[in-house]
PDB file of N, CA and C in Angstrom:
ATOM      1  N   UNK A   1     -16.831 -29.888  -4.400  1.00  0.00           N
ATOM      2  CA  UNK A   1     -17.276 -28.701  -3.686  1.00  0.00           C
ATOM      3  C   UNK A   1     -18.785 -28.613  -3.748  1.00  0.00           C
ATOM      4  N   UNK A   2     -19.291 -27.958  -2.487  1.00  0.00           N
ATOM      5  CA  UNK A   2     -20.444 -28.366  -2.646  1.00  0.00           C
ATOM      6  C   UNK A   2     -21.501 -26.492  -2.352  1.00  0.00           C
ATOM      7  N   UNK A   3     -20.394 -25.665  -2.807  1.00  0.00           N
ATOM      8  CA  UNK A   3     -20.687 -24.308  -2.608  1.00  0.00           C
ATOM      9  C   UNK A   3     -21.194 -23.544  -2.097  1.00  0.00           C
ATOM     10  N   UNK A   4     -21.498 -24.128  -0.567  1.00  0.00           N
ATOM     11  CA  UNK A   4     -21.352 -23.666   0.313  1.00  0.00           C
ATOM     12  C   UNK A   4     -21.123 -22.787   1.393  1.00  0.00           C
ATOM     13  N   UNK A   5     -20.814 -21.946   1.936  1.00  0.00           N
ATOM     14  CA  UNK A   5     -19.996 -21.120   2.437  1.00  0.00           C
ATOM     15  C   UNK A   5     -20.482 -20.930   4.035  1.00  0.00           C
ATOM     16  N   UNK A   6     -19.570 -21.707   4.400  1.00  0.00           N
ATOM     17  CA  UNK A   6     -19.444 -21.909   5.954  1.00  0.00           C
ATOM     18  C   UNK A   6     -18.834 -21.053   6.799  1.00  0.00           C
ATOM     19  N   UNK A   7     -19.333 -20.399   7.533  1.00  0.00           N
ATOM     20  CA  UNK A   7     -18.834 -19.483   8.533  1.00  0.00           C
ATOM     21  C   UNK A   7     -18.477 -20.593  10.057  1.00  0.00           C
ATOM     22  N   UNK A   8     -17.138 -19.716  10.751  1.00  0.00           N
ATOM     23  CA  UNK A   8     -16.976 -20.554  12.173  1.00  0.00           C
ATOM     24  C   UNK A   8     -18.052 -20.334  12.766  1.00  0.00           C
ATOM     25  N   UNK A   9     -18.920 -18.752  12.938  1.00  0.00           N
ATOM     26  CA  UNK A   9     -19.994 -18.782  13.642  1.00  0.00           C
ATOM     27  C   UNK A   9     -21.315 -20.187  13.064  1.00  0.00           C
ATOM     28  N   UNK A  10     -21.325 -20.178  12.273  1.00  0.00           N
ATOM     29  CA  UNK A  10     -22.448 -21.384  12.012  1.00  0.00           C
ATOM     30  C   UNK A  10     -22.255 -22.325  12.329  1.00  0.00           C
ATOM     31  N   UNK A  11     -20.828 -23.553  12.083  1.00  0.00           N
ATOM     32  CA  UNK A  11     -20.114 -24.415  13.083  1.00  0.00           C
ATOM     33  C   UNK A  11     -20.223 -24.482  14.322  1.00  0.00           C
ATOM     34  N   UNK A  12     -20.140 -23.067  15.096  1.00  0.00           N
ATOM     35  CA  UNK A  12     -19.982 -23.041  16.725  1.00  0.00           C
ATOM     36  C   UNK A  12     -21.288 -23.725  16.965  1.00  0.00           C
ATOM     37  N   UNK A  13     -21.985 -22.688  16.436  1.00  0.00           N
ATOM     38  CA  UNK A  13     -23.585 -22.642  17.136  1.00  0.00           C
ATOM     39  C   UNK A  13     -24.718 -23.259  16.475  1.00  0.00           C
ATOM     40  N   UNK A  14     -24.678 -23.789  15.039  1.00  0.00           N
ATOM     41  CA  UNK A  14     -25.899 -23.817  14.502  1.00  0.00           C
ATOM     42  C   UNK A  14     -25.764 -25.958  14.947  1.00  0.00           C
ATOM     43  N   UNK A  15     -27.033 -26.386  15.207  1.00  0.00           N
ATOM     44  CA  UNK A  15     -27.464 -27.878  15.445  1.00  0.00           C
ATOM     45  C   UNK A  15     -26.672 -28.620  13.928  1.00  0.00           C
ATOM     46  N   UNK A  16     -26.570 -29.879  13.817  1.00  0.00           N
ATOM     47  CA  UNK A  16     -25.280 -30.533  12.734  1.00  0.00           C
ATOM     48  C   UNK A  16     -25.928 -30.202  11.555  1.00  0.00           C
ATOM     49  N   UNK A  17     -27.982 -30.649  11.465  1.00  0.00           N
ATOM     50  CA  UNK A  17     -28.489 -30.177  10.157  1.00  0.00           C
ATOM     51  C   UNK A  17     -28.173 -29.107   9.780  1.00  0.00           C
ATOM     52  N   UNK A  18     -28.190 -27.873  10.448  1.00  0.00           N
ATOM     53  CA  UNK A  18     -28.158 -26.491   9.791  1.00  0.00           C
ATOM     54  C   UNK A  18     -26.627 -26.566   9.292  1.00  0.00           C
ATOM     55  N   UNK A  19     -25.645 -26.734   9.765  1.00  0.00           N
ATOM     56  CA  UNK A  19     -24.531 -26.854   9.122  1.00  0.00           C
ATOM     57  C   UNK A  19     -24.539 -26.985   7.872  1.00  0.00           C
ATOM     58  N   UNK A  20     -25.126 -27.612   7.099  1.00  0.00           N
ATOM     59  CA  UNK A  20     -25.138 -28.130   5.770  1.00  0.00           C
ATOM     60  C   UNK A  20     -26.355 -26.484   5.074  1.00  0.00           C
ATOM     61  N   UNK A  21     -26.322 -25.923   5.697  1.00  0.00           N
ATOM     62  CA  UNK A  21     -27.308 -24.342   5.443  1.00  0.00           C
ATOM     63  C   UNK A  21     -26.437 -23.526   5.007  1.00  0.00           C
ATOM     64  N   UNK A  22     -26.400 -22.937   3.603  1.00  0.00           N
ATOM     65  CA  UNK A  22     -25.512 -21.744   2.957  1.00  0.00           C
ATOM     66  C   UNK A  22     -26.173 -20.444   3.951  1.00  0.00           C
ATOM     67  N   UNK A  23     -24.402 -19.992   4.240  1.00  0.00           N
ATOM     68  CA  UNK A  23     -24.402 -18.680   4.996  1.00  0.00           C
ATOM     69  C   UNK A  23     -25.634 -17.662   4.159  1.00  0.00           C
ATOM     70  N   UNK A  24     -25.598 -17.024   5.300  1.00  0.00           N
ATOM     71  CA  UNK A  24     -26.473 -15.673   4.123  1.00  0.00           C
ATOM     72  C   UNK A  24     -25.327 -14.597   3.512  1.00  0.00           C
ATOM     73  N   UNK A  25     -25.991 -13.950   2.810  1.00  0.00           N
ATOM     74  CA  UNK A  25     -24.650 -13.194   1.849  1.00  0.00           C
ATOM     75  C   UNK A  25     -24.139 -11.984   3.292  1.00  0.00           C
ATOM     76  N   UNK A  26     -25.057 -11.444   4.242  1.00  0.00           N
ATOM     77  CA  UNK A  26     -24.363 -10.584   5.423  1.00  0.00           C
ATOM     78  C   UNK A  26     -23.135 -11.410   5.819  1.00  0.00           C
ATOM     79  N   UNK A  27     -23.556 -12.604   5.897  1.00  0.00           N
ATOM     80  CA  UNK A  27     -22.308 -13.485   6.754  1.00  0.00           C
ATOM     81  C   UNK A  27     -21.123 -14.124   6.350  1.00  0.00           C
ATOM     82  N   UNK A  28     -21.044 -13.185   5.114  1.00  0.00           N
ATOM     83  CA  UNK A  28     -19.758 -13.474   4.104  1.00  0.00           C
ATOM     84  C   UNK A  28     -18.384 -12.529   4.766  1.00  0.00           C
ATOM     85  N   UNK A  29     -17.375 -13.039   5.156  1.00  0.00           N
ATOM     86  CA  UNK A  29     -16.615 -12.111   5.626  1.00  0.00           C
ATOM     87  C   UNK A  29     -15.032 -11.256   4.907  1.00  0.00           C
ATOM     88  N   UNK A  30     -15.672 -11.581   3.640  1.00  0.00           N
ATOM     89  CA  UNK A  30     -14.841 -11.106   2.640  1.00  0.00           C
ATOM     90  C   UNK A  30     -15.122  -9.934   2.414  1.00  0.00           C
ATOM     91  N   UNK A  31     -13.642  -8.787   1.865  1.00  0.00           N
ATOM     92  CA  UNK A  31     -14.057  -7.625   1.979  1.00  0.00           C
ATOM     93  C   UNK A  31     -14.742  -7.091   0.696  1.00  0.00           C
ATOM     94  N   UNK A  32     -15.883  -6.138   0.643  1.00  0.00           N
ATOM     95  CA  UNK A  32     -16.575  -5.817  -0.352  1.00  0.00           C
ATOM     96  C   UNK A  32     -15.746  -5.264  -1.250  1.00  0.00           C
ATOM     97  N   UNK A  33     -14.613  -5.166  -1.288  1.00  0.00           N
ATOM     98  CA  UNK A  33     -13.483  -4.590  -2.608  1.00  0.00           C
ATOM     99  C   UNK A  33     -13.142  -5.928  -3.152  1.00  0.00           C
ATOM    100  N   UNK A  34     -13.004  -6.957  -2.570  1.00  0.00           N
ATOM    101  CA  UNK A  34     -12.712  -8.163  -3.509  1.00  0.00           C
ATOM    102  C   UNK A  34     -13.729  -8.953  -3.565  1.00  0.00           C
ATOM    103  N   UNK A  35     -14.852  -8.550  -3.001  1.00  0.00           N
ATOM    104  CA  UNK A  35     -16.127  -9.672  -3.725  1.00  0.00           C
ATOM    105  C   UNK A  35     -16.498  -9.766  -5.363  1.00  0.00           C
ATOM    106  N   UNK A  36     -16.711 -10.883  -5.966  1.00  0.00           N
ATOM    107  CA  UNK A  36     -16.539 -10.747  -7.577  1.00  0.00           C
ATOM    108  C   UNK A  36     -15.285 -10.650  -8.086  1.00  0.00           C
ATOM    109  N   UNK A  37     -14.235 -10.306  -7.598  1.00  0.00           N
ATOM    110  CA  UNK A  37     -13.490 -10.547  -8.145  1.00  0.00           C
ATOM    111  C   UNK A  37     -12.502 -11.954  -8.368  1.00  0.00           C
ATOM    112  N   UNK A  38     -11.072 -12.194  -8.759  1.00  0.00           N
ATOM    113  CA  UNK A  38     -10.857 -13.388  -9.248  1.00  0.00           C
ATOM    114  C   UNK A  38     -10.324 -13.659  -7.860  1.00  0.00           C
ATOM    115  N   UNK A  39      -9.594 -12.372  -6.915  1.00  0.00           N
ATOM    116  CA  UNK A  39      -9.151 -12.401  -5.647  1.00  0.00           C
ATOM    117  C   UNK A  39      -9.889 -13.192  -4.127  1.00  0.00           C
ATOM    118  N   UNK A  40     -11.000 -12.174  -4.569  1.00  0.00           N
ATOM    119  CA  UNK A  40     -12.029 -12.404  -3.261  1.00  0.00           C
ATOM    120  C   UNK A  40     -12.598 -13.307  -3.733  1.00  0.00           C
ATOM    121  N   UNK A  41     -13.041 -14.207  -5.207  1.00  0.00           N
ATOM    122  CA  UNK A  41     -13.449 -15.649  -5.016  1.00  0.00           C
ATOM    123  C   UNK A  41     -12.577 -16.319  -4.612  1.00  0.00           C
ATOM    124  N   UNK A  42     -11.090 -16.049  -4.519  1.00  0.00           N
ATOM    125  CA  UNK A  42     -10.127 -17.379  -4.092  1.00  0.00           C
ATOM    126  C   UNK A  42     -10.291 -17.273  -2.496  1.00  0.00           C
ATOM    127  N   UNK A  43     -10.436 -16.144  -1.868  1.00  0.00           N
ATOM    128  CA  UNK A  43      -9.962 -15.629  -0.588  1.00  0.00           C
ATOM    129  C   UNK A  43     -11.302 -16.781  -0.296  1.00  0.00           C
ATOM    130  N   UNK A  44     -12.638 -16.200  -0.667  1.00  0.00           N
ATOM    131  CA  UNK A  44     -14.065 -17.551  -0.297  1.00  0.00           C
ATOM    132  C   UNK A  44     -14.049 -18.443  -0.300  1.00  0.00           C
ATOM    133  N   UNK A  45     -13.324 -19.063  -1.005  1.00  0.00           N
ATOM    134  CA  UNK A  45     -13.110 -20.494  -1.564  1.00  0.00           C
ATOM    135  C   UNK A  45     -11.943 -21.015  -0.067  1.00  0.00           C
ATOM    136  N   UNK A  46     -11.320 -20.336   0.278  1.00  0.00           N
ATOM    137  CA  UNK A  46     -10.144 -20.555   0.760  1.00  0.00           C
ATOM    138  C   UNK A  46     -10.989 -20.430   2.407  1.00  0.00           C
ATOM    139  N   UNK A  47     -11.983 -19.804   2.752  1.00  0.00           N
ATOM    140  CA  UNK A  47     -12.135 -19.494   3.969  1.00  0.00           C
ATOM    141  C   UNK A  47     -13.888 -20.673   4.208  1.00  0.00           C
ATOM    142  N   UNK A  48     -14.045 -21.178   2.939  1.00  0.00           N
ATOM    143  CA  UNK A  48     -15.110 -22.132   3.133  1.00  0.00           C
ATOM    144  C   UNK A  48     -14.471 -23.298   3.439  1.00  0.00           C
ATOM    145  N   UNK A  49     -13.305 -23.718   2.202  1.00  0.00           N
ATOM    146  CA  UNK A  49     -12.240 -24.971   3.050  1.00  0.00           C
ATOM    147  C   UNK A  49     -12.267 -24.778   4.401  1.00  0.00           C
ATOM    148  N   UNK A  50     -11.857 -23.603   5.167  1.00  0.00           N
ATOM    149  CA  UNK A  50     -11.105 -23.795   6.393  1.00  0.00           C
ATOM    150  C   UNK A  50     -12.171 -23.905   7.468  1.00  0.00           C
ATOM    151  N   UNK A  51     -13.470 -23.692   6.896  1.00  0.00           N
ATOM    152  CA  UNK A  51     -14.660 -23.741   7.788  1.00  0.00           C
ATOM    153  C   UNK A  51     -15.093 -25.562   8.139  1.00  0.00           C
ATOM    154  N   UNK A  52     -15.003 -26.300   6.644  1.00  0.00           N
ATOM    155  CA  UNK A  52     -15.313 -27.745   6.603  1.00  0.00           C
ATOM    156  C   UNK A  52     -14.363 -28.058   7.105  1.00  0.00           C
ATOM    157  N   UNK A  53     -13.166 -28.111   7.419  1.00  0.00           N
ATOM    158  CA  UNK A  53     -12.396 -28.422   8.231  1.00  0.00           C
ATOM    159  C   UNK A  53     -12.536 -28.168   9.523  1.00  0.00           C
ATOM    160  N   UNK A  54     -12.549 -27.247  10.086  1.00  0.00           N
ATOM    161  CA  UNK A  54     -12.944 -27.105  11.501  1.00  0.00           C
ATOM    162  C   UNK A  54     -14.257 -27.688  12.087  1.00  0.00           C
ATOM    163  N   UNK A  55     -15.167 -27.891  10.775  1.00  0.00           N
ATOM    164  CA  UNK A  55     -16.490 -28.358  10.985  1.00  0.00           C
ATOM    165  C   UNK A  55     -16.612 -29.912  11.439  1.00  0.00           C
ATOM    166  N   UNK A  56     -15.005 -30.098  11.119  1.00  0.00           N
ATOM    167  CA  UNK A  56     -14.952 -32.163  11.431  1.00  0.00           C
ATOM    168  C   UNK A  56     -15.891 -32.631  10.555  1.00  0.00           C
ATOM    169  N   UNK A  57     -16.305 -32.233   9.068  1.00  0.00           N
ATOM    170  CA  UNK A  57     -17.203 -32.908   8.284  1.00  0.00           C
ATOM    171  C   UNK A  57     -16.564 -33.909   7.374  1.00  0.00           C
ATOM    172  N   UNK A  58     -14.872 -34.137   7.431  1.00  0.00           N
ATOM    173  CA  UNK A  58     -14.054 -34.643   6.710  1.00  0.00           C
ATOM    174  C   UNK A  58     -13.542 -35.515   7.328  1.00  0.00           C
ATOM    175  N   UNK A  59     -13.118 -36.483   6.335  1.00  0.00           N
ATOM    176  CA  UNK A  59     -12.075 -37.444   6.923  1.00  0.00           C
ATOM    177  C   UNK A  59     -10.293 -37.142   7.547  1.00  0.00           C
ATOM    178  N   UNK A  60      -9.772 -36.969   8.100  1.00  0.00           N
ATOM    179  CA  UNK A  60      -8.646 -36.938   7.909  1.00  0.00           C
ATOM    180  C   UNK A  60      -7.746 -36.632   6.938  1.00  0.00           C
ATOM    181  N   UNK A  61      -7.710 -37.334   6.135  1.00  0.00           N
ATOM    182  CA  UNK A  61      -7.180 -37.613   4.678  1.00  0.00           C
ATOM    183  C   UNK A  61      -7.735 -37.050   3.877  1.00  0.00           C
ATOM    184  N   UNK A  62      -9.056 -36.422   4.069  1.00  0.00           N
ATOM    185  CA  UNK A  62      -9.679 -35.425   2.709  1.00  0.00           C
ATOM    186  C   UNK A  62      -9.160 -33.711   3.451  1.00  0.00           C
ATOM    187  N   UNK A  63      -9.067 -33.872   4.675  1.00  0.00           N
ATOM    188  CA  UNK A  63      -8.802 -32.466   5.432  1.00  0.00           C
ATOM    189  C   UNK A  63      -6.995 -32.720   5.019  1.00  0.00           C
ATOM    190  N   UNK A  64      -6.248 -33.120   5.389  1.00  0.00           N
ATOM    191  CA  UNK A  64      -4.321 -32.963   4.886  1.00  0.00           C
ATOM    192  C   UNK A  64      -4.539 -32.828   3.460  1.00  0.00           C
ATOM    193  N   UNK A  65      -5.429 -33.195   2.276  1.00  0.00           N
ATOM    194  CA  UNK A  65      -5.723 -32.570   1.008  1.00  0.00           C
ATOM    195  C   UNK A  65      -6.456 -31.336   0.529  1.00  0.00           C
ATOM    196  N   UNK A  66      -7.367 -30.904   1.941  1.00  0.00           N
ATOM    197  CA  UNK A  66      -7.728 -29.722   1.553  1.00  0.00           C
ATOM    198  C   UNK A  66      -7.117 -28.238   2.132  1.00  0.00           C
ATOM    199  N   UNK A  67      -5.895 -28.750   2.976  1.00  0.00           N
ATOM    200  CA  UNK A  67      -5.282 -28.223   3.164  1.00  0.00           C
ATOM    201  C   UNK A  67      -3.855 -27.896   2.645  1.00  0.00           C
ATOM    202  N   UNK A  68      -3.394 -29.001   1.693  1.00  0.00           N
ATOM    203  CA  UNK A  68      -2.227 -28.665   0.797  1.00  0.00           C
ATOM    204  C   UNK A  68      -2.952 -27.962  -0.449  1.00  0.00           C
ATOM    205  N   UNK A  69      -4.379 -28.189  -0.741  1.00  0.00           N
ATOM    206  CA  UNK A  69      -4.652 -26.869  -2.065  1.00  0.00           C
ATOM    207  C   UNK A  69      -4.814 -25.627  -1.662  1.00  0.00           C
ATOM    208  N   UNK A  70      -5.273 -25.863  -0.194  1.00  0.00           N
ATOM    209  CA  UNK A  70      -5.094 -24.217   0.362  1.00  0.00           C
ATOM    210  C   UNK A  70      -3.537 -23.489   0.990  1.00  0.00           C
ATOM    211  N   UNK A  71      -2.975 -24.298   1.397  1.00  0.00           N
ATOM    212  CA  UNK A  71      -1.607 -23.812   1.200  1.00  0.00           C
ATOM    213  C   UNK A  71      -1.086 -23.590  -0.411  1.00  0.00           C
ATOM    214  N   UNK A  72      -1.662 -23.967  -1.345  1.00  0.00           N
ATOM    215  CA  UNK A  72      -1.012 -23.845  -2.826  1.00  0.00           C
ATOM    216  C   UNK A  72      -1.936 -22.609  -3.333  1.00  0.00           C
ATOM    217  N   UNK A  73      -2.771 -22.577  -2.734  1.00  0.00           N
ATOM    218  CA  UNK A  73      -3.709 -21.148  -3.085  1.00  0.00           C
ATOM    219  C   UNK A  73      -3.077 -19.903  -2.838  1.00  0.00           C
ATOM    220  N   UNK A  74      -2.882 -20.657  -1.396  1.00  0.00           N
ATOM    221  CA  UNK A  74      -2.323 -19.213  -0.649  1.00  0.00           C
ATOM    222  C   UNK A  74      -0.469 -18.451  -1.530  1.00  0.00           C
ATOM    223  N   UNK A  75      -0.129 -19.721  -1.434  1.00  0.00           N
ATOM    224  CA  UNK A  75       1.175 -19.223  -2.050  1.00  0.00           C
ATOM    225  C   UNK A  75       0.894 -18.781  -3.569  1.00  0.00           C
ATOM    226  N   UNK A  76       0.314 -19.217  -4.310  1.00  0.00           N
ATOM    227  CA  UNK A  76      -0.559 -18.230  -5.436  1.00  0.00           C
ATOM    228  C   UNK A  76      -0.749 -17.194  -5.361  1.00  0.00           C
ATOM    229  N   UNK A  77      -1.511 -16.599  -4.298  1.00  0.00           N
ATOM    230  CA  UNK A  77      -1.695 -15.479  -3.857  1.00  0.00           C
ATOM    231  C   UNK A  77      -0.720 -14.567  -3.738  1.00  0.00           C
ATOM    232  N   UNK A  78       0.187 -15.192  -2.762  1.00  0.00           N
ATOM    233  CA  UNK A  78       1.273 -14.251  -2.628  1.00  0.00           C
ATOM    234  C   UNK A  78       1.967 -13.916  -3.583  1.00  0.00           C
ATOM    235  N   UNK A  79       2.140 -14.510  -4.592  1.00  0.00           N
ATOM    236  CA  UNK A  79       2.894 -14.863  -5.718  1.00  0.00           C
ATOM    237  C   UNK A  79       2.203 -13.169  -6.401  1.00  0.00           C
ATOM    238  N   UNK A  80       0.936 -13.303  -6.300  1.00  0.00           N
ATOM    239  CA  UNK A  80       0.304 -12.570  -7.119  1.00  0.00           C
ATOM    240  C   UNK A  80       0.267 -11.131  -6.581  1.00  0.00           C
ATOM    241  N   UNK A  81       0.167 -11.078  -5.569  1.00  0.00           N
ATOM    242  CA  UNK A  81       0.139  -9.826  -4.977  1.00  0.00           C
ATOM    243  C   UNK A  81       1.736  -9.130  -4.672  1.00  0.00           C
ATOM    244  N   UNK A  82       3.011 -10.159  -4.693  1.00  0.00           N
ATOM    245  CA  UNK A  82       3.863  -9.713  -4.794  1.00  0.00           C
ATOM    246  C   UNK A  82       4.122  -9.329  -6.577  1.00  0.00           C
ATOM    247  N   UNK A  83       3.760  -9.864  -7.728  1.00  0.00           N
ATOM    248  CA  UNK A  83       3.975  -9.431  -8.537  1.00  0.00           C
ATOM    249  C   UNK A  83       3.251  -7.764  -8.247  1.00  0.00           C
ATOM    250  N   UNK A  84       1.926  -7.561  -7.798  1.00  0.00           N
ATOM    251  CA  UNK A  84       0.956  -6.778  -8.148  1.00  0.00           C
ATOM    252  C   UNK A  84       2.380  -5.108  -7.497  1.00  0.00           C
ATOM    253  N   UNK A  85       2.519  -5.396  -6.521  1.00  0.00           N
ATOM    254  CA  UNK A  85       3.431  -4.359  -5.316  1.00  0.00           C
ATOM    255  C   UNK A  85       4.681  -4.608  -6.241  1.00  0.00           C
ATOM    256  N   UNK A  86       5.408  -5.364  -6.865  1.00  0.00           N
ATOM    257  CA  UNK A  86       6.993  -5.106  -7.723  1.00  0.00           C
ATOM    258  C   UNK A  86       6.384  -3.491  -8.846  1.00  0.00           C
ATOM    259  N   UNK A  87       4.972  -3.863  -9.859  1.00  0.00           N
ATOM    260  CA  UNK A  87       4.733  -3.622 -10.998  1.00  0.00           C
ATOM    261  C   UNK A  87       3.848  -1.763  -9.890  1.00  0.00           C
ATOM    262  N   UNK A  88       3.768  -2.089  -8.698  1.00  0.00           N
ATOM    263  CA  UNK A  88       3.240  -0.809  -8.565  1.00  0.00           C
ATOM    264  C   UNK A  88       4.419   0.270  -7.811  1.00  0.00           C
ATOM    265  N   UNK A  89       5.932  -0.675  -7.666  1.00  0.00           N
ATOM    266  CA  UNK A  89       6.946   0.038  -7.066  1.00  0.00           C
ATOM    267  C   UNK A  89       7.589   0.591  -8.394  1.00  0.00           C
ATOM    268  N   UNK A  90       7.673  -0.040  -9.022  1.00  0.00           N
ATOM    269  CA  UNK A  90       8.245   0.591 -10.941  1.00  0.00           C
ATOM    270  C   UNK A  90       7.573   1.952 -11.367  1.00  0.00           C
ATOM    271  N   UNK A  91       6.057   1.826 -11.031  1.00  0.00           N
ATOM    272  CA  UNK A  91       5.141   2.976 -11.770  1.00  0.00           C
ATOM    273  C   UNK A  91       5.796   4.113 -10.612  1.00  0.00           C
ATOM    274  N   UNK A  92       5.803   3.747  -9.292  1.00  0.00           N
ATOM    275  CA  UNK A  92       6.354   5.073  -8.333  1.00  0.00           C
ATOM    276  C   UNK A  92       7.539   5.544  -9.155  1.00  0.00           C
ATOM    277  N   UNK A  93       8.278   4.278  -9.427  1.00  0.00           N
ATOM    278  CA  UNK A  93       9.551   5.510  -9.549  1.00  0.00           C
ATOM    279  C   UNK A  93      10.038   5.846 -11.252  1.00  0.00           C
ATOM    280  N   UNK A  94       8.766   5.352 -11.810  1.00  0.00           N
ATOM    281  CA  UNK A  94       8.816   6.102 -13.034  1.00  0.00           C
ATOM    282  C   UNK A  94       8.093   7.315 -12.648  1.00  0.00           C
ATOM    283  N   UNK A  95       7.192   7.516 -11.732  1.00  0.00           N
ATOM    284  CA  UNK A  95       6.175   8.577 -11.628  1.00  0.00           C
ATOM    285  C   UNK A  95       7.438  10.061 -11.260  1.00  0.00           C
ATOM    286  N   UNK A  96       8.362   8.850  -9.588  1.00  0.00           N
ATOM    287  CA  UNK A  96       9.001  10.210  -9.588  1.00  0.00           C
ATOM    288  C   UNK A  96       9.997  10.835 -10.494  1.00  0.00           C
ATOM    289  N   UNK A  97      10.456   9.380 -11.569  1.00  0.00           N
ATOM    290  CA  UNK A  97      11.408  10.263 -11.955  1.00  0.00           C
ATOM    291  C   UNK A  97      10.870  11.165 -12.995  1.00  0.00           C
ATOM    292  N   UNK A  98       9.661  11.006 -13.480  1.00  0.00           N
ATOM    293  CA  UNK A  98       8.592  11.803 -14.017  1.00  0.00           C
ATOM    294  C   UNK A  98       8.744  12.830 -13.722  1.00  0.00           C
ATOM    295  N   UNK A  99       8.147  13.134 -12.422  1.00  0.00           N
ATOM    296  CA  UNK A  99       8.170  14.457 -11.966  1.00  0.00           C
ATOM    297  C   UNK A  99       9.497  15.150 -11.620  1.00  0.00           C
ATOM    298  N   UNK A 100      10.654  14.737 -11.341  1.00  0.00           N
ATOM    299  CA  UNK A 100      12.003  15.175 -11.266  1.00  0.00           C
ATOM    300  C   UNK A 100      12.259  15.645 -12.648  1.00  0.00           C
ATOM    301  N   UNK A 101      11.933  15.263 -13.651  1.00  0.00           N
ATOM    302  CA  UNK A 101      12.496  15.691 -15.192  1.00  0.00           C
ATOM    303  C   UNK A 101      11.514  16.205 -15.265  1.00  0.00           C
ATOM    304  N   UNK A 102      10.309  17.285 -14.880  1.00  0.00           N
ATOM    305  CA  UNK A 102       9.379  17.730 -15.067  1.00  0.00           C
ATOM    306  C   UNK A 102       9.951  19.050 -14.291  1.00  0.00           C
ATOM    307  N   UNK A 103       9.828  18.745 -13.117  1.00  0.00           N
ATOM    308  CA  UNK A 103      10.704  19.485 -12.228  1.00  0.00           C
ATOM    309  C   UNK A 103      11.686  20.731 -13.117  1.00  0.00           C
ATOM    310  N   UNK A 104      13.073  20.100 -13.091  1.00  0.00           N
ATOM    311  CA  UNK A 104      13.954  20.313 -14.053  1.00  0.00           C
ATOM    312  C   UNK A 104      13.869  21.239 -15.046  1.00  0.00           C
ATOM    313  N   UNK A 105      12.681  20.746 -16.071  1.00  0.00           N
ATOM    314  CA  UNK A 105      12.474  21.406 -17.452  1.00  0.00           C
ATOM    315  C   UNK A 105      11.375  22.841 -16.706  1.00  0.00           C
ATOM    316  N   UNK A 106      10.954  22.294 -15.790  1.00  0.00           N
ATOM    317  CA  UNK A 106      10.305  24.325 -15.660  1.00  0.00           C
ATOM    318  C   UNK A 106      11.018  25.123 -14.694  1.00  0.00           C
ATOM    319  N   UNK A 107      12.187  24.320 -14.253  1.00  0.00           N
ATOM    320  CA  UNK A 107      13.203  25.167 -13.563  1.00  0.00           C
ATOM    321  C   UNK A 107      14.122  26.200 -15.065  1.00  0.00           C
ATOM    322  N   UNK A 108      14.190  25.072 -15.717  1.00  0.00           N
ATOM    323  CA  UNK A 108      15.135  25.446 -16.989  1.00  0.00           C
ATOM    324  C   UNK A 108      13.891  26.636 -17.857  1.00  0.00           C
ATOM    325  N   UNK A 109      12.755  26.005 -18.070  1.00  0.00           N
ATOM    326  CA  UNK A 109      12.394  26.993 -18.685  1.00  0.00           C
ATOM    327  C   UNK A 109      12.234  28.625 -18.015  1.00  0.00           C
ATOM    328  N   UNK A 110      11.770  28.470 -16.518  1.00  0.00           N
ATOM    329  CA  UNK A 110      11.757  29.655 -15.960  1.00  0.00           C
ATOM    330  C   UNK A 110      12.932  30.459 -16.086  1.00  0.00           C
ATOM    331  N   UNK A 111      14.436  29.860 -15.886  1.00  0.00           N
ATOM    332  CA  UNK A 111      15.720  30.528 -16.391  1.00  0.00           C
ATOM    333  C   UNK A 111      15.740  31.354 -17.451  1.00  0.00           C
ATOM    334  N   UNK A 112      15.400  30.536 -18.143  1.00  0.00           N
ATOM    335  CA  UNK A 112      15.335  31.088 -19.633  1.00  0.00           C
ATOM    336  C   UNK A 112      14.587  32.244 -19.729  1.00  0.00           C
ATOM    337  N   UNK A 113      13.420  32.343 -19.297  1.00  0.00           N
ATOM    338  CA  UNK A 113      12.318  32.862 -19.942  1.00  0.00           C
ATOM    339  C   UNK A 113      12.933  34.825 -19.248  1.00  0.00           C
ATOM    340  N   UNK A 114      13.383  34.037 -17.870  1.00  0.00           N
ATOM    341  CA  UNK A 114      13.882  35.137 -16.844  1.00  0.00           C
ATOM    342  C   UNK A 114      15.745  36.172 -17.547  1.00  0.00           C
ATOM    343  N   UNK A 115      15.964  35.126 -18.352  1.00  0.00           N
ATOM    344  CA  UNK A 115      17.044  35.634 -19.284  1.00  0.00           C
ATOM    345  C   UNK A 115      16.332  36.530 -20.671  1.00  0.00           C
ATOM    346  N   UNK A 116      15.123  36.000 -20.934  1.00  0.00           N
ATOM    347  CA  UNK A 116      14.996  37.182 -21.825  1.00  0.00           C
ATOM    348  C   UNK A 116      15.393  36.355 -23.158  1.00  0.00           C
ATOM    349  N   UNK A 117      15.308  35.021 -22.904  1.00  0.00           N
ATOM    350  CA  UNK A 117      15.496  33.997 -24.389  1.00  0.00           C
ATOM    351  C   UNK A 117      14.458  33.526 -24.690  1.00  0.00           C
ATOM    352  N   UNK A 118      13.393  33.895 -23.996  1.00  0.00           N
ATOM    353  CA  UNK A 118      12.040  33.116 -24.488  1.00  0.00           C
ATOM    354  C   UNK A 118      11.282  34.362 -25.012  1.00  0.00           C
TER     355      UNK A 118
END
């Protein structure tokens, strides 16, 4: 890797030398919630591959390899973000059943209190 970060716009338009020119940080098209993180470096990493590839700067045979680590990225990803959505569907329904037994106990206590036992 040569760290890089290739945009399609620079490919389209820039002469073959500039190609080999690191984007400027505006022309990063990753979203500013996952920049720095472990996410949005894979998502960069993953969208600079797909730039040298389109760029025809590869052989054949180095592009069908940089495309089975980015298919293995990607399914990483998913991997990860489906764990992330299982572990944030659990907290919902501990939350609601949280609030249902919360619910409950100031229904019960209001009874009470309205009986003249509190």
């Amino acid at each position: 890797m040569d760290g890089y970060v290739y945009t399609p716009r620079d490919m389209r338009s820039a002469p073959a030398a500039a190609k080999m020119a690191p984007a400027s940080p505006g022309d990063s098209s990753s979203d500013s919630q996952t920049q720095g993180s472990p996410r949005g470096e894979t998502l960069a990493h993953i969208s600079s591959e797909l730039a040298k590839i389109t760029a025809n700067m590869l052989s054949r045979a180095d592009k069908a390899e940089m495309l089975a680590e980015i298919r293995t990225a990607i399914r990483e990803e998913v991997i990860e973000v489906r764990k992330d959505l299982t572990a944030l569907e659990h907290r919902v329904e501990a939350l609601e059943a949280d609030r249902a037994q919360t619910g409950i106990s100031s229904v019960a206590r209001t009874a009470t209190k309205n009986n003249g036992l509190l």
